[in-house]
N, C-alpha and C. Protein backbone atom coordinates (compact mmCIF):
# COMPACT_ATOMS: atom_id res chain seq x y z
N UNK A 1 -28.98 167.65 197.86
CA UNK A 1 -29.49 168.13 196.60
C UNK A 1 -30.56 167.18 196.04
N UNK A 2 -30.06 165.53 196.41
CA UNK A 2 -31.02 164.77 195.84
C UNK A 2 -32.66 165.37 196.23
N UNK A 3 -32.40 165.05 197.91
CA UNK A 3 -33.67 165.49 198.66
C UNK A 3 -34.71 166.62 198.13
N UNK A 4 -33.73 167.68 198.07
CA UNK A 4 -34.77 169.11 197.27
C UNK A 4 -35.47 168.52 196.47
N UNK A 5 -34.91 168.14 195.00
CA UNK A 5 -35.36 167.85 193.86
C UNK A 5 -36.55 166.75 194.05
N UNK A 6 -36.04 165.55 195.04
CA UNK A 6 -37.36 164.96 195.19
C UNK A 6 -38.65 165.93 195.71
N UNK A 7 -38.36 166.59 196.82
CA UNK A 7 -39.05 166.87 197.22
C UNK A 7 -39.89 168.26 196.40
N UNK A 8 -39.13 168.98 195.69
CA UNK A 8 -40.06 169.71 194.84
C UNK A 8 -40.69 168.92 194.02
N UNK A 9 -40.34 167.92 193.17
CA UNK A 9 -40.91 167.40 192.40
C UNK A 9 -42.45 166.56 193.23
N UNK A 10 -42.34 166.34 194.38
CA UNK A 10 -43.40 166.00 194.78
C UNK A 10 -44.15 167.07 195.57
N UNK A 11 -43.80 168.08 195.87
CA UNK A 11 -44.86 169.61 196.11
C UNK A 11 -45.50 169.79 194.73
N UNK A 12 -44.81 169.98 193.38
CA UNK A 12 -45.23 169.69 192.32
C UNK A 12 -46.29 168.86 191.61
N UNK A 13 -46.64 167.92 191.91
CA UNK A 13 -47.51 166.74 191.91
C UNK A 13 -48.72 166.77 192.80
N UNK A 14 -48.20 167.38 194.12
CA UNK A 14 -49.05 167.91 195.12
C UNK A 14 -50.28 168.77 194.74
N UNK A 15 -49.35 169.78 193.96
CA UNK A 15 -50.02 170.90 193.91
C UNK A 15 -50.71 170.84 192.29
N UNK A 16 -50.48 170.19 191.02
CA UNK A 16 -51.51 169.96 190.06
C UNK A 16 -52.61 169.08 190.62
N UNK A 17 -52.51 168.21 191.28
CA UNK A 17 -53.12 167.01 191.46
C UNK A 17 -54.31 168.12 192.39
N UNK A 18 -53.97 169.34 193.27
CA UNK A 18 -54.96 169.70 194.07
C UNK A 18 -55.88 170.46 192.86
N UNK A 19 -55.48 171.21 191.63
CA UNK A 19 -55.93 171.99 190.98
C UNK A 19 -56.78 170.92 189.43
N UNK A 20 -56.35 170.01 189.79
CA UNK A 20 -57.18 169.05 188.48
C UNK A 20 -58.63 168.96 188.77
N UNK A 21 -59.47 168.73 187.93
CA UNK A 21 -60.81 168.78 188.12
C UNK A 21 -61.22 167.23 188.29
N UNK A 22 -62.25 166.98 189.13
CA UNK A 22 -62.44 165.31 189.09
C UNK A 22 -64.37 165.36 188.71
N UNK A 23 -64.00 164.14 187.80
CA UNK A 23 -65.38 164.22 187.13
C UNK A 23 -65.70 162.99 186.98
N UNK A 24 -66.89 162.80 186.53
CA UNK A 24 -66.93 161.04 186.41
C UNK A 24 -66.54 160.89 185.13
N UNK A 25 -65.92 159.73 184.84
CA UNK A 25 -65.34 159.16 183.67
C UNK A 25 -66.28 159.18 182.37
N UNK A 26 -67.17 159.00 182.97
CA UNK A 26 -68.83 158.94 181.23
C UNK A 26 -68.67 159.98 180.45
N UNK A 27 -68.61 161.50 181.22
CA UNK A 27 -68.59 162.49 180.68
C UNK A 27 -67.55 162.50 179.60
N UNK A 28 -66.62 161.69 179.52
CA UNK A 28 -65.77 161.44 178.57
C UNK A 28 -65.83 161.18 177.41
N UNK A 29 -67.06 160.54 177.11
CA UNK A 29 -68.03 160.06 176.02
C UNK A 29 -68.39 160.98 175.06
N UNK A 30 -68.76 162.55 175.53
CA UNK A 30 -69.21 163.57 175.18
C UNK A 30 -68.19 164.45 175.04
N UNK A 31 -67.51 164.68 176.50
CA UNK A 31 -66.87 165.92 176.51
C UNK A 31 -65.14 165.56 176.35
N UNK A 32 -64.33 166.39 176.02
CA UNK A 32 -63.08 166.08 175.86
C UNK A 32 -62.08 166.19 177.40
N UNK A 33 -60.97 165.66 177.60
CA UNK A 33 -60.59 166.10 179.16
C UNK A 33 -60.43 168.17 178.70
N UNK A 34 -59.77 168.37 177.78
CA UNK A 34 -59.83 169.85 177.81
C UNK A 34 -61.15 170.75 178.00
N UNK A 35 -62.06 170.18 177.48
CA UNK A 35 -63.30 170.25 177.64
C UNK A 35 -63.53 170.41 178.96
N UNK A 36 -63.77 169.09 179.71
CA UNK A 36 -63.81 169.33 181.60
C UNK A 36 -62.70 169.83 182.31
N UNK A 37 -61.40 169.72 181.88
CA UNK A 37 -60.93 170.62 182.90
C UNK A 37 -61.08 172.21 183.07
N UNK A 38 -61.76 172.43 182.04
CA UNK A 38 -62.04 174.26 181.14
C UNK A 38 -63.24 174.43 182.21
N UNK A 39 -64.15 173.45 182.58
CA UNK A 39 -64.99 174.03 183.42
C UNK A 39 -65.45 174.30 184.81
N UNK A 40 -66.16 174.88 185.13
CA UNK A 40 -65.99 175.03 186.92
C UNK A 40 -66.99 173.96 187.14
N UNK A 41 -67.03 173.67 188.36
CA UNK A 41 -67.47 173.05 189.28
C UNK A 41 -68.91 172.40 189.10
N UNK A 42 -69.61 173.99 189.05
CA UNK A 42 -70.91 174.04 189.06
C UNK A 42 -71.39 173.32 187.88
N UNK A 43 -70.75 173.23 186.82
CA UNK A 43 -71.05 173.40 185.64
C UNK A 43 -70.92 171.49 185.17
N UNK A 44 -69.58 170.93 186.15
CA UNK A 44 -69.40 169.72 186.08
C UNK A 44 -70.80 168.70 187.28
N UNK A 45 -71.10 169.76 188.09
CA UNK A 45 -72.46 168.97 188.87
C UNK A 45 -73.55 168.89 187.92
N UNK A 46 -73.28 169.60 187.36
CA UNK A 46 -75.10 169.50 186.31
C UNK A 46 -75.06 168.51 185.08
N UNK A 47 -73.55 168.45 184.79
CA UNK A 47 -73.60 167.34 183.71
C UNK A 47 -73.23 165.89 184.22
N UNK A 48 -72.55 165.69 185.84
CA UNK A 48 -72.89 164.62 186.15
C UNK A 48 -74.32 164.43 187.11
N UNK A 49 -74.53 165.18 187.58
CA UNK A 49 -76.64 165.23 187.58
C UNK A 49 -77.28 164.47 186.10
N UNK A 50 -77.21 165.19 184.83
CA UNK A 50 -77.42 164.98 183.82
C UNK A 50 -77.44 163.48 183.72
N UNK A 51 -76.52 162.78 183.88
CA UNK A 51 -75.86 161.79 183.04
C UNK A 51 -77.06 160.70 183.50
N UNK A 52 -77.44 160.93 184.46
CA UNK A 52 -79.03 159.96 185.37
C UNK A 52 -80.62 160.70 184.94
N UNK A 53 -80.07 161.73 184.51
CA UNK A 53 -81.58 162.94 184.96
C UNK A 53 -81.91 163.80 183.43
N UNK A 54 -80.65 163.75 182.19
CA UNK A 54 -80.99 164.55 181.22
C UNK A 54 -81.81 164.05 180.43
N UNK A 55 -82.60 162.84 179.88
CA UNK A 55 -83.24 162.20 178.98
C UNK A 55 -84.44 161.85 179.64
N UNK A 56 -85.16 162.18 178.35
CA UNK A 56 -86.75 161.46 178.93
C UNK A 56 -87.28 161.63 177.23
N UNK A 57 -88.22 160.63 177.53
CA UNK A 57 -88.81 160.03 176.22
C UNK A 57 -90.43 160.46 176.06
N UNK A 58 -90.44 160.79 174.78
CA UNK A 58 -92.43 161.36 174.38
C UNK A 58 -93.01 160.77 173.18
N UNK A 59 -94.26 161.19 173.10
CA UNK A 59 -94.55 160.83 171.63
C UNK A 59 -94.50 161.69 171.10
N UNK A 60 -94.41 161.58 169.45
CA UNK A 60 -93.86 162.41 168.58
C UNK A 60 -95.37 163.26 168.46
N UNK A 61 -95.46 164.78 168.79
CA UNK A 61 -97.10 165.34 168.59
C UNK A 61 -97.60 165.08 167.00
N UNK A 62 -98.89 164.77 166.48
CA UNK A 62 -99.38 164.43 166.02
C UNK A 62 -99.26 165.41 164.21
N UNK A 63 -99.12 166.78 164.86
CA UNK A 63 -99.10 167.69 163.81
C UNK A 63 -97.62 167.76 163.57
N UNK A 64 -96.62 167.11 162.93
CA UNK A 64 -95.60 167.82 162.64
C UNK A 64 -94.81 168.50 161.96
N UNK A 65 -94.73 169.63 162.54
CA UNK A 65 -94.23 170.98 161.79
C UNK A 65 -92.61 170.90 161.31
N UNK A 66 -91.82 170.36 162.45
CA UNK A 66 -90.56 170.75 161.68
C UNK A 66 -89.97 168.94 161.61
N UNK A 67 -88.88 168.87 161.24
CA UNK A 67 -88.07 167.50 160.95
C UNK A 67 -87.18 167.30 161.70
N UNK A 68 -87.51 166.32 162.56
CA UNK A 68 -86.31 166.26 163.58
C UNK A 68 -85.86 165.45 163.52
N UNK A 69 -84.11 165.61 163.69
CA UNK A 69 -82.83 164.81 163.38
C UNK A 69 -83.33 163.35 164.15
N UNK A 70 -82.87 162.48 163.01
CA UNK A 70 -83.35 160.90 163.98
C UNK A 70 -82.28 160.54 164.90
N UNK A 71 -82.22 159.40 165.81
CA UNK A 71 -81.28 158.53 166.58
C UNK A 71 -81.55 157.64 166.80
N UNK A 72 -80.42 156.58 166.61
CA UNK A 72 -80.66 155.03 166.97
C UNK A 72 -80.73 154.63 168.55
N UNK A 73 -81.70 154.31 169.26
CA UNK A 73 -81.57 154.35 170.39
C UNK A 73 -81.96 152.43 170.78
N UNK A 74 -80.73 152.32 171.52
CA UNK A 74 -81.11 151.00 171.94
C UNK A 74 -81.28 150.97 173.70
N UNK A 75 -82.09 149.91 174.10
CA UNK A 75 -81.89 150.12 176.02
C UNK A 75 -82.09 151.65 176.34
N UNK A 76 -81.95 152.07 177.20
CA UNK A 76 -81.97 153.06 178.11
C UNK A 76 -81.06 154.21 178.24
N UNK A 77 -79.96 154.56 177.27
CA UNK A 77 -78.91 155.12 177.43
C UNK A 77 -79.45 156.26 178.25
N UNK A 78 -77.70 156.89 178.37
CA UNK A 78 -78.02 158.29 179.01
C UNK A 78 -77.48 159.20 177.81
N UNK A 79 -77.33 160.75 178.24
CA UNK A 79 -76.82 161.09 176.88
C UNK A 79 -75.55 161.26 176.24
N UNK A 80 -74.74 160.87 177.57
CA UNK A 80 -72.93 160.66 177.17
C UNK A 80 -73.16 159.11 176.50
N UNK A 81 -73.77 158.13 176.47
CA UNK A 81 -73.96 156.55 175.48
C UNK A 81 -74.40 156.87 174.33
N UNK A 82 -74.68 158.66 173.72
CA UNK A 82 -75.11 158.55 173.04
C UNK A 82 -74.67 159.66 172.10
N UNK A 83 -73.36 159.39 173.09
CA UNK A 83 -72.20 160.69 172.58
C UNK A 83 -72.94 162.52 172.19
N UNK A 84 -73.96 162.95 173.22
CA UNK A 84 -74.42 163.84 172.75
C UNK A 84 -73.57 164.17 174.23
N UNK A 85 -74.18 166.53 173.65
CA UNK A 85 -73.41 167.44 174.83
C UNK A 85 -74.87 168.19 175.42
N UNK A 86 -74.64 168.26 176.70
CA UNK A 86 -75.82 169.26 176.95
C UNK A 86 -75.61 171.11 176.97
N UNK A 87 -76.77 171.29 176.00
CA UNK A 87 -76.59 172.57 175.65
C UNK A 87 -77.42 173.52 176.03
N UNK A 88 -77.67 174.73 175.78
CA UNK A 88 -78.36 175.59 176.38
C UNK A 88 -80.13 175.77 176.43
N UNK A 89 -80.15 174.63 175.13
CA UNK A 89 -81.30 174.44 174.79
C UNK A 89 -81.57 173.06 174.70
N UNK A 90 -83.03 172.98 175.22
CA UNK A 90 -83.56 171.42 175.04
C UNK A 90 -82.84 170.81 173.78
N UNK A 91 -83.21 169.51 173.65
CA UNK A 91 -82.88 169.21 172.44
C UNK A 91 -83.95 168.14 172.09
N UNK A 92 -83.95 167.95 170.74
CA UNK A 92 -85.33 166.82 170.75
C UNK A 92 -84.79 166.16 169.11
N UNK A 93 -84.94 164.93 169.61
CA UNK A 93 -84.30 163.40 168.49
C UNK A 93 -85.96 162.83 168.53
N UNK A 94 -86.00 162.38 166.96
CA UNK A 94 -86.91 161.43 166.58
C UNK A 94 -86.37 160.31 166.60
N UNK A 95 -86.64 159.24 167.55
CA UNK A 95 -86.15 157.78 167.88
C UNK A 95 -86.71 157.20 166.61
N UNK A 96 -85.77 156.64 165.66
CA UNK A 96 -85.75 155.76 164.22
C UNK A 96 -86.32 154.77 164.44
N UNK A 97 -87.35 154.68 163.53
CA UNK A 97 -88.72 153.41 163.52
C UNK A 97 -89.31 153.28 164.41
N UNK A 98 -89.76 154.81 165.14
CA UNK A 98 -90.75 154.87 165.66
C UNK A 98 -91.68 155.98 165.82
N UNK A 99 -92.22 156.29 166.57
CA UNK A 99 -93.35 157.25 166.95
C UNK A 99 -93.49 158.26 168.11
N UNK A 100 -91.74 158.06 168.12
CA UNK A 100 -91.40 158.81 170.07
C UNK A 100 -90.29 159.40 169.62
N UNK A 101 -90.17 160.57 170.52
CA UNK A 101 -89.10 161.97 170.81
C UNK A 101 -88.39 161.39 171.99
N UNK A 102 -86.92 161.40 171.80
CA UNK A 102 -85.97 161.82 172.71
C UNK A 102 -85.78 162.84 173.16
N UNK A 103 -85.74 163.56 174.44
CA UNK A 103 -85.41 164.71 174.82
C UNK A 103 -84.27 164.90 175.64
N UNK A 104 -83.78 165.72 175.32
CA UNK A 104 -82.46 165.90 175.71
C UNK A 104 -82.56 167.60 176.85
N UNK A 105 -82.28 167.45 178.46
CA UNK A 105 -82.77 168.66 178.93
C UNK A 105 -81.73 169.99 178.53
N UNK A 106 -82.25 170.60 178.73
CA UNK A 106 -80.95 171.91 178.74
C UNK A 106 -80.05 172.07 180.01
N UNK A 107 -79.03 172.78 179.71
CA UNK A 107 -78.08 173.29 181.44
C UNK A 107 -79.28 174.10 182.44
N UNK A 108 -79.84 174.53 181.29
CA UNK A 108 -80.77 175.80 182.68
C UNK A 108 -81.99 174.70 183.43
N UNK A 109 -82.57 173.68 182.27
CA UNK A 109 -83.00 172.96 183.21
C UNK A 109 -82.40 171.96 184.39
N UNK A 110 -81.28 171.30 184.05
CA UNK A 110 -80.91 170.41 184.56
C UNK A 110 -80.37 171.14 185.72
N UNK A 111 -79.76 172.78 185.25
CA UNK A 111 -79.72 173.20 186.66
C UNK A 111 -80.90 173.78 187.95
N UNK A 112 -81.39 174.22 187.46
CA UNK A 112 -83.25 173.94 188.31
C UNK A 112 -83.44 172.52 188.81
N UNK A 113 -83.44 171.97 187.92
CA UNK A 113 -83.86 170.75 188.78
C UNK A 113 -82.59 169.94 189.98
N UNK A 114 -81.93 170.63 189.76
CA UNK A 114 -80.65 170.37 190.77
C UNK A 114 -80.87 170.82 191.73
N UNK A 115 -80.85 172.16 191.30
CA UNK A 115 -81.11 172.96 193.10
C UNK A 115 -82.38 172.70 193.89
N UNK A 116 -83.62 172.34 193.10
CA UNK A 116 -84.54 172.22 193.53
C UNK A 116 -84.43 170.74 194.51
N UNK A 117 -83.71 169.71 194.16
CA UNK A 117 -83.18 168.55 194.09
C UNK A 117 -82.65 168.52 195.76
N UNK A 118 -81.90 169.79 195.78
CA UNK A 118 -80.59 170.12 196.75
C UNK A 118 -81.58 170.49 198.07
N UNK A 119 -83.05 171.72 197.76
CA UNK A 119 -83.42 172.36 198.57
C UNK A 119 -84.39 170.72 199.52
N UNK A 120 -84.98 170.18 198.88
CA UNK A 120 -85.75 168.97 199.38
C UNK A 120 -85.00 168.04 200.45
């Protein structure tokens, strides 16, 4: 009887451990574990793609029309250091005390540039 019980209990263990999602730890920064385990696969390649590939930096264009949310940006972060999520749409931060845009890519880009990434 002992035996069974061990041994279901470790088919048990077996078998969540095959169905858990594995992600890199950063994404943690941003996303919640309910958060990543909620998503598929595809969806976890583009935000650890992201985490090297979602940010890039501009100058702020000269005419500006709308007001964009500031951020303190120190070093190089990525955008889980900067506790942001990537969303469906670009995103764009005015870097505080200065004269430059943070950009933040979207899923549809970051997924393009993945596959394109994949086909090379």
């Amino acid at each position: 009887m002992k035996n069974i019980f061990i041994l279901s209990v470790l088919f048990l263990f077996i078998v969540f451990k095959g169905f858990s999602q594995n992600y890199n730890p950063q994404l943690l920064k941003s996303y919640t574990k309910k958060e990543l385990n909620e998503m598929d696969k595809s969806m976890l390649d583009i935000l650890e793609y992201g985490i090297q590939n979602a940010i890039f930096y501009a100058d702020l264009p000269n005419e500006k029309t709308v007001q964009l949310k500031e951020i303190v940006v120190s070093g190089t972060p990525n955008f889980t250091e900067l506790e942001l999520k990537i969303t469906n749409e670009n995103q764009y931060f005015q870097i505080k005390g200065t004269n430059k845009m943070l950009v933040v890519k979207s899923q549809y880009v970051l997924k393009n540039e993945l596959i394109n990434r994949n086909k090379n």
